[in-house]
N, C-alpha and C. Protein backbone atom coordinates (compact mmCIF):
# COMPACT_ATOMS: atom_id res chain seq x y z
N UNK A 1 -3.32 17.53 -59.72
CA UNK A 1 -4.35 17.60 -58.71
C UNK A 1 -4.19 18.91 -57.93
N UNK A 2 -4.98 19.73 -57.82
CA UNK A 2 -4.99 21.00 -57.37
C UNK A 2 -4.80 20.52 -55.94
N UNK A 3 -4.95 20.30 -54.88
CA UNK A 3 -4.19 20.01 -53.44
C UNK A 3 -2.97 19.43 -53.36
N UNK A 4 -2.00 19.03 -54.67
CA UNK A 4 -1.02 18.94 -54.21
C UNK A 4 -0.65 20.42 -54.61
N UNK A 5 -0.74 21.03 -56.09
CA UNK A 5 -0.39 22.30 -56.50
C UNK A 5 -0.44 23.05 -55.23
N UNK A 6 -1.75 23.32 -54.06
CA UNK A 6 -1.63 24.12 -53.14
C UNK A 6 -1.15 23.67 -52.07
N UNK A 7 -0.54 22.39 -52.13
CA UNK A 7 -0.35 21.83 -50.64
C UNK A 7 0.21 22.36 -49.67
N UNK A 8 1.28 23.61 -49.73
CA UNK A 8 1.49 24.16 -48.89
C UNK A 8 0.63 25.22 -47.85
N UNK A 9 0.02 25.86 -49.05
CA UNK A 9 -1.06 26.95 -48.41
C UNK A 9 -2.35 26.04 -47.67
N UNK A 10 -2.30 24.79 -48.28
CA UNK A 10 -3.58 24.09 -47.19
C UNK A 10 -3.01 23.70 -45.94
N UNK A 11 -1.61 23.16 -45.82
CA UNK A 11 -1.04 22.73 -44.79
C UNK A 11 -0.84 24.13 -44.00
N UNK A 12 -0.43 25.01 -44.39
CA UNK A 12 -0.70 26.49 -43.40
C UNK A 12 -1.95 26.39 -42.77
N UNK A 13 -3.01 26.71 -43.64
CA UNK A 13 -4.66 26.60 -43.14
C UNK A 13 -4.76 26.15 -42.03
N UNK A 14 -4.29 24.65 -42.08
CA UNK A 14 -4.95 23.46 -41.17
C UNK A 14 -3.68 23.62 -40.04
N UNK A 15 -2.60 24.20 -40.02
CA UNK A 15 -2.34 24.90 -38.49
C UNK A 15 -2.54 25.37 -37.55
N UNK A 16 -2.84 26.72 -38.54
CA UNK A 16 -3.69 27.89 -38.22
C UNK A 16 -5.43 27.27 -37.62
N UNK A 17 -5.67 26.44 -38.31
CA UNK A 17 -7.05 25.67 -37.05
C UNK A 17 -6.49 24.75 -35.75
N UNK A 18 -5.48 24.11 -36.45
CA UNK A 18 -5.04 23.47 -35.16
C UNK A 18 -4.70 24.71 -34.10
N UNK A 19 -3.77 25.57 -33.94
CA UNK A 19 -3.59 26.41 -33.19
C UNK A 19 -5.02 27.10 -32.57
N UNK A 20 -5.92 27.59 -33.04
CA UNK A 20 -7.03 27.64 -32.88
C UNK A 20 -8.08 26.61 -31.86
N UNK A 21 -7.64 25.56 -32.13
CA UNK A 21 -8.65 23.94 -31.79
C UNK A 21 -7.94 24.29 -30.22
N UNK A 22 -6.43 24.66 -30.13
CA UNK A 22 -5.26 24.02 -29.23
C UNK A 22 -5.85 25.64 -27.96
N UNK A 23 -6.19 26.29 -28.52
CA UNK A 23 -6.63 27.65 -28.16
C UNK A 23 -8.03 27.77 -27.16
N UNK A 24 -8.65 26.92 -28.02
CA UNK A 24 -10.41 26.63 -26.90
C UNK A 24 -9.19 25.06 -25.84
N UNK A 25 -9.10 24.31 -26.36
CA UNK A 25 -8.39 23.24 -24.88
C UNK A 25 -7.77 24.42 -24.17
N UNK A 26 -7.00 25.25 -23.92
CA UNK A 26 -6.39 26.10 -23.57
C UNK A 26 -7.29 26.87 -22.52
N UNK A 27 -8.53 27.14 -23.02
CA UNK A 27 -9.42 28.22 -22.40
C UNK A 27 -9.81 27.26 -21.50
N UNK A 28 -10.49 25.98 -22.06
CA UNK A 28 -11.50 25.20 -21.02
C UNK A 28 -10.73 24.78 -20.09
N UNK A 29 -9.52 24.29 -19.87
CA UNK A 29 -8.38 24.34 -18.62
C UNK A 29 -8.79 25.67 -17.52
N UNK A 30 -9.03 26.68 -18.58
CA UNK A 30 -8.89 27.80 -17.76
C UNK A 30 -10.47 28.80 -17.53
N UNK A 31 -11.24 27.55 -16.93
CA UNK A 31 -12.51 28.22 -17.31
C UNK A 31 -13.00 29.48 -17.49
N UNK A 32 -12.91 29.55 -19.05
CA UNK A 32 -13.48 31.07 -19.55
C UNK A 32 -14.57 31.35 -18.87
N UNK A 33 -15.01 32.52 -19.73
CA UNK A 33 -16.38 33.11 -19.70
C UNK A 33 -16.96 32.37 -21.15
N UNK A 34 -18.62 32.10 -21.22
CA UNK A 34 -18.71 31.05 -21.94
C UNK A 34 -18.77 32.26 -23.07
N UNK A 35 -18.91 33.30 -23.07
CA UNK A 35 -19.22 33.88 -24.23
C UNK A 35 -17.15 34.41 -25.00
N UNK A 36 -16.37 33.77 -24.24
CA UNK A 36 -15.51 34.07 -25.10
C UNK A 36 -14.96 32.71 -25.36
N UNK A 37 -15.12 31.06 -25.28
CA UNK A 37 -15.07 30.28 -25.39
C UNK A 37 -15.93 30.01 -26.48
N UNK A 38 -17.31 30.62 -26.85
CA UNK A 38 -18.37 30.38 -27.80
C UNK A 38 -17.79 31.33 -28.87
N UNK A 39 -16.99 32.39 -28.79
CA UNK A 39 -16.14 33.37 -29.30
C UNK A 39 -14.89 32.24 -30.39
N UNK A 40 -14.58 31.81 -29.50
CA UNK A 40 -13.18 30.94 -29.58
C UNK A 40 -13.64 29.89 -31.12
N UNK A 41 -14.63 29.03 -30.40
CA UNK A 41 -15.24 28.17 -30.92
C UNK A 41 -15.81 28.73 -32.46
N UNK A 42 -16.36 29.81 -32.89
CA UNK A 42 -17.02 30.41 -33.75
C UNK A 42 -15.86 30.60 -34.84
N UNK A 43 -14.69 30.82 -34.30
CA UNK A 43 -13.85 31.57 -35.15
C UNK A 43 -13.40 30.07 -35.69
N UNK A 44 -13.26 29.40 -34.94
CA UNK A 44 -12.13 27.55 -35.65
C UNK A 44 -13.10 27.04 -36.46
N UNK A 45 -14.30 27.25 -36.09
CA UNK A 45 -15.48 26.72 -37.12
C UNK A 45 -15.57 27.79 -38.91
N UNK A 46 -15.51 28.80 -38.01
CA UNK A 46 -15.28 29.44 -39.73
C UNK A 46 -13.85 29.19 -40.26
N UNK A 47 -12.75 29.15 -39.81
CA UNK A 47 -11.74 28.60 -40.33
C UNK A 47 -11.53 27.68 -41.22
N UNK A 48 -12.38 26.52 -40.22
CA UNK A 48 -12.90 24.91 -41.09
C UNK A 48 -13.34 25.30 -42.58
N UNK A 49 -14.50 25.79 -42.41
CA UNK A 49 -15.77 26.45 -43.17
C UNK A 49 -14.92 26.62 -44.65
N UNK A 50 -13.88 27.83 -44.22
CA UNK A 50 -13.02 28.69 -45.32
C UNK A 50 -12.05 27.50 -46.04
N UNK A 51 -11.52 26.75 -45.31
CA UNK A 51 -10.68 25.64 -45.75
C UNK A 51 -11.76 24.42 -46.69
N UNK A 52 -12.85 24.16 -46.03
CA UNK A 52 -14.05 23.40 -46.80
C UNK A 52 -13.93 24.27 -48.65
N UNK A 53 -14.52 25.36 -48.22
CA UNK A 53 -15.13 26.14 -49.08
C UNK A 53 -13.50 26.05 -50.44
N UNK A 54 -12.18 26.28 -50.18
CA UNK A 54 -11.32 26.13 -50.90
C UNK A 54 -11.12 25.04 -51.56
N UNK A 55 -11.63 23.82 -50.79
CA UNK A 55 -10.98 22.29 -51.46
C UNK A 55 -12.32 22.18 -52.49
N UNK A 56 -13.43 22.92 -52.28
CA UNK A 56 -15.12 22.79 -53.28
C UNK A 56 -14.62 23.24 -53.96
N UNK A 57 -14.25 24.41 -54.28
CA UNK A 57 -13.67 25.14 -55.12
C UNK A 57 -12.75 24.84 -55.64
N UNK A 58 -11.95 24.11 -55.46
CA UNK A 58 -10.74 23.43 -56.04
C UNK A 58 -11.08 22.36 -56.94
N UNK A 59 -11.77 21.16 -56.21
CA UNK A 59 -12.59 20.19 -56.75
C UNK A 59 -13.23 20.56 -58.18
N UNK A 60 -14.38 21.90 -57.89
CA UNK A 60 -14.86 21.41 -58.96
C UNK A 60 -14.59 22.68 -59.86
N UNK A 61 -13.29 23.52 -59.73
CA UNK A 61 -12.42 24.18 -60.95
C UNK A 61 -11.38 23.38 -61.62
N UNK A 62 -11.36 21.82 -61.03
CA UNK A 62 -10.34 20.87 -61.98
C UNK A 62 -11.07 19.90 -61.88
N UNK A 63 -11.85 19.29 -61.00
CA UNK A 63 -12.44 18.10 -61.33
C UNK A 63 -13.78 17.74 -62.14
N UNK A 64 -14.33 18.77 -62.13
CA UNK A 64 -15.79 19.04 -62.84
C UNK A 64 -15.90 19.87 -63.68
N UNK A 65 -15.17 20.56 -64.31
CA UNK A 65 -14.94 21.47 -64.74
C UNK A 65 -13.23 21.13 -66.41
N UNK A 66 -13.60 21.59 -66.84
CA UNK A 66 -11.95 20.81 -67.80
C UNK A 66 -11.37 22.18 -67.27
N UNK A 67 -10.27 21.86 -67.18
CA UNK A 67 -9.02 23.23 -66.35
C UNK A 67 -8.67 24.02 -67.91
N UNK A 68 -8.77 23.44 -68.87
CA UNK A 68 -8.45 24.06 -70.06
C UNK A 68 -9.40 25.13 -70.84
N UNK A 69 -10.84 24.53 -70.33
CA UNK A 69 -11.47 25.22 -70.46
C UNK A 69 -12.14 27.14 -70.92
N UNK A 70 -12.74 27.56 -71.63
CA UNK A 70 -12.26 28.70 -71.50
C UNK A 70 -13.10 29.42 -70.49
N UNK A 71 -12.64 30.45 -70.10
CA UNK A 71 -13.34 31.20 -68.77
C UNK A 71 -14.74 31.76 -68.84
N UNK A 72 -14.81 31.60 -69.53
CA UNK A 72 -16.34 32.61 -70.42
C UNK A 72 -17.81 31.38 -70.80
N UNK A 73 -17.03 30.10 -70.79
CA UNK A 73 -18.03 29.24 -71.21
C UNK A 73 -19.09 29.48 -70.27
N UNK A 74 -20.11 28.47 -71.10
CA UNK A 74 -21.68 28.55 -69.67
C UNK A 74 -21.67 27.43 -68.24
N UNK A 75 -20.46 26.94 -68.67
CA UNK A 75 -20.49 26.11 -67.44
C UNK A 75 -19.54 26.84 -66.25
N UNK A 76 -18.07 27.54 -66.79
CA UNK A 76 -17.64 28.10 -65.94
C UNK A 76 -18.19 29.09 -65.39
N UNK A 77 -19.12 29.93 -65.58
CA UNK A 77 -20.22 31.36 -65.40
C UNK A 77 -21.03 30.20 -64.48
N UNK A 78 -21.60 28.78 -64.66
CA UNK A 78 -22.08 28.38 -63.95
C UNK A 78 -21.27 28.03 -62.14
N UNK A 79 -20.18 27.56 -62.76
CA UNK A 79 -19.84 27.44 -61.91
C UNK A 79 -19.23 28.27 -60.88
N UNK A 80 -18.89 29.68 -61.43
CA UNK A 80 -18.00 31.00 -60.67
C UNK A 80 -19.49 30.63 -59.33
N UNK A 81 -20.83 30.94 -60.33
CA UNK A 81 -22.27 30.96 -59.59
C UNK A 81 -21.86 30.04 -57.98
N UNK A 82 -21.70 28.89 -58.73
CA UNK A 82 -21.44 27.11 -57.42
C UNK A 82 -20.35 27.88 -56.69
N UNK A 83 -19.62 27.84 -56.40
CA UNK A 83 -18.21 28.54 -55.64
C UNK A 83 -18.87 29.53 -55.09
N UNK A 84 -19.78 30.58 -55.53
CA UNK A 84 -20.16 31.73 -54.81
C UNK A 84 -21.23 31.00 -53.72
N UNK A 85 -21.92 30.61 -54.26
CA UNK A 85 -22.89 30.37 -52.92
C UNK A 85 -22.68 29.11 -51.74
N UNK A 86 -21.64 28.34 -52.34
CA UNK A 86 -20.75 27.80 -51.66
C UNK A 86 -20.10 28.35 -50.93
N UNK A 87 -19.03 29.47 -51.40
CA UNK A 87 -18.89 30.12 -50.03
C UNK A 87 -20.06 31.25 -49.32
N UNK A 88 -20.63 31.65 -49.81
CA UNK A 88 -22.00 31.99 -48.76
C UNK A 88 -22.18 31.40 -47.76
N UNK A 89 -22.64 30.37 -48.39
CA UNK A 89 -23.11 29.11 -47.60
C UNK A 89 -22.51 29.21 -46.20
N UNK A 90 -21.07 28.82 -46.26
CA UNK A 90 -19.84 28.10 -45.35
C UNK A 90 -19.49 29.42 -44.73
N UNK A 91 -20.30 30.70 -45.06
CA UNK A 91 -19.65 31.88 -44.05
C UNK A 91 -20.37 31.89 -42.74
């Protein structure tokens, strides 16, 4: 299962948002200015976004996809396609 293979680098990720999440509580204690609180907020949301966009991508380069597969087929060309606008999407 590809999330345990990466489990470390996802468990980094989802720090790195927590620290982030822990970062806006931090501000609103200390009433910002809303435009660097909306600042704050923008950045943990794309964080999310980037971490979303990895587990899609993960999903469906082993789960939808045969991992054995060869790289060139029309489904993987389809799918490089799915992953790309997936992360579009989530930017």
């Amino acid at each position: 299962m590809h999330t345990v293979k990466d489990k470390a680098k996802l468990i980094l990720r989802v720090r790195r948002i927590r620290g982030q999440v822990e970062a806006i509580e931090r501000a609103l204690e200390a009433d910002p200015e809303c435009s660097d609180l909306l600042q704050l907020i923008t950045a943990a949301r794309g964080a999310m976004n980037g971490l979303m966009a990895e587990l899609l991508e993960g999903h469906i380069r082993f789960h939808v996809l045969d991992p054995g597969q060869k790289t060139s087929s029309e489904q993987a060309l389809a799918a490089d396609e799915l992953v790309d606008i997936i992360r579009s999407y989530l930017k």
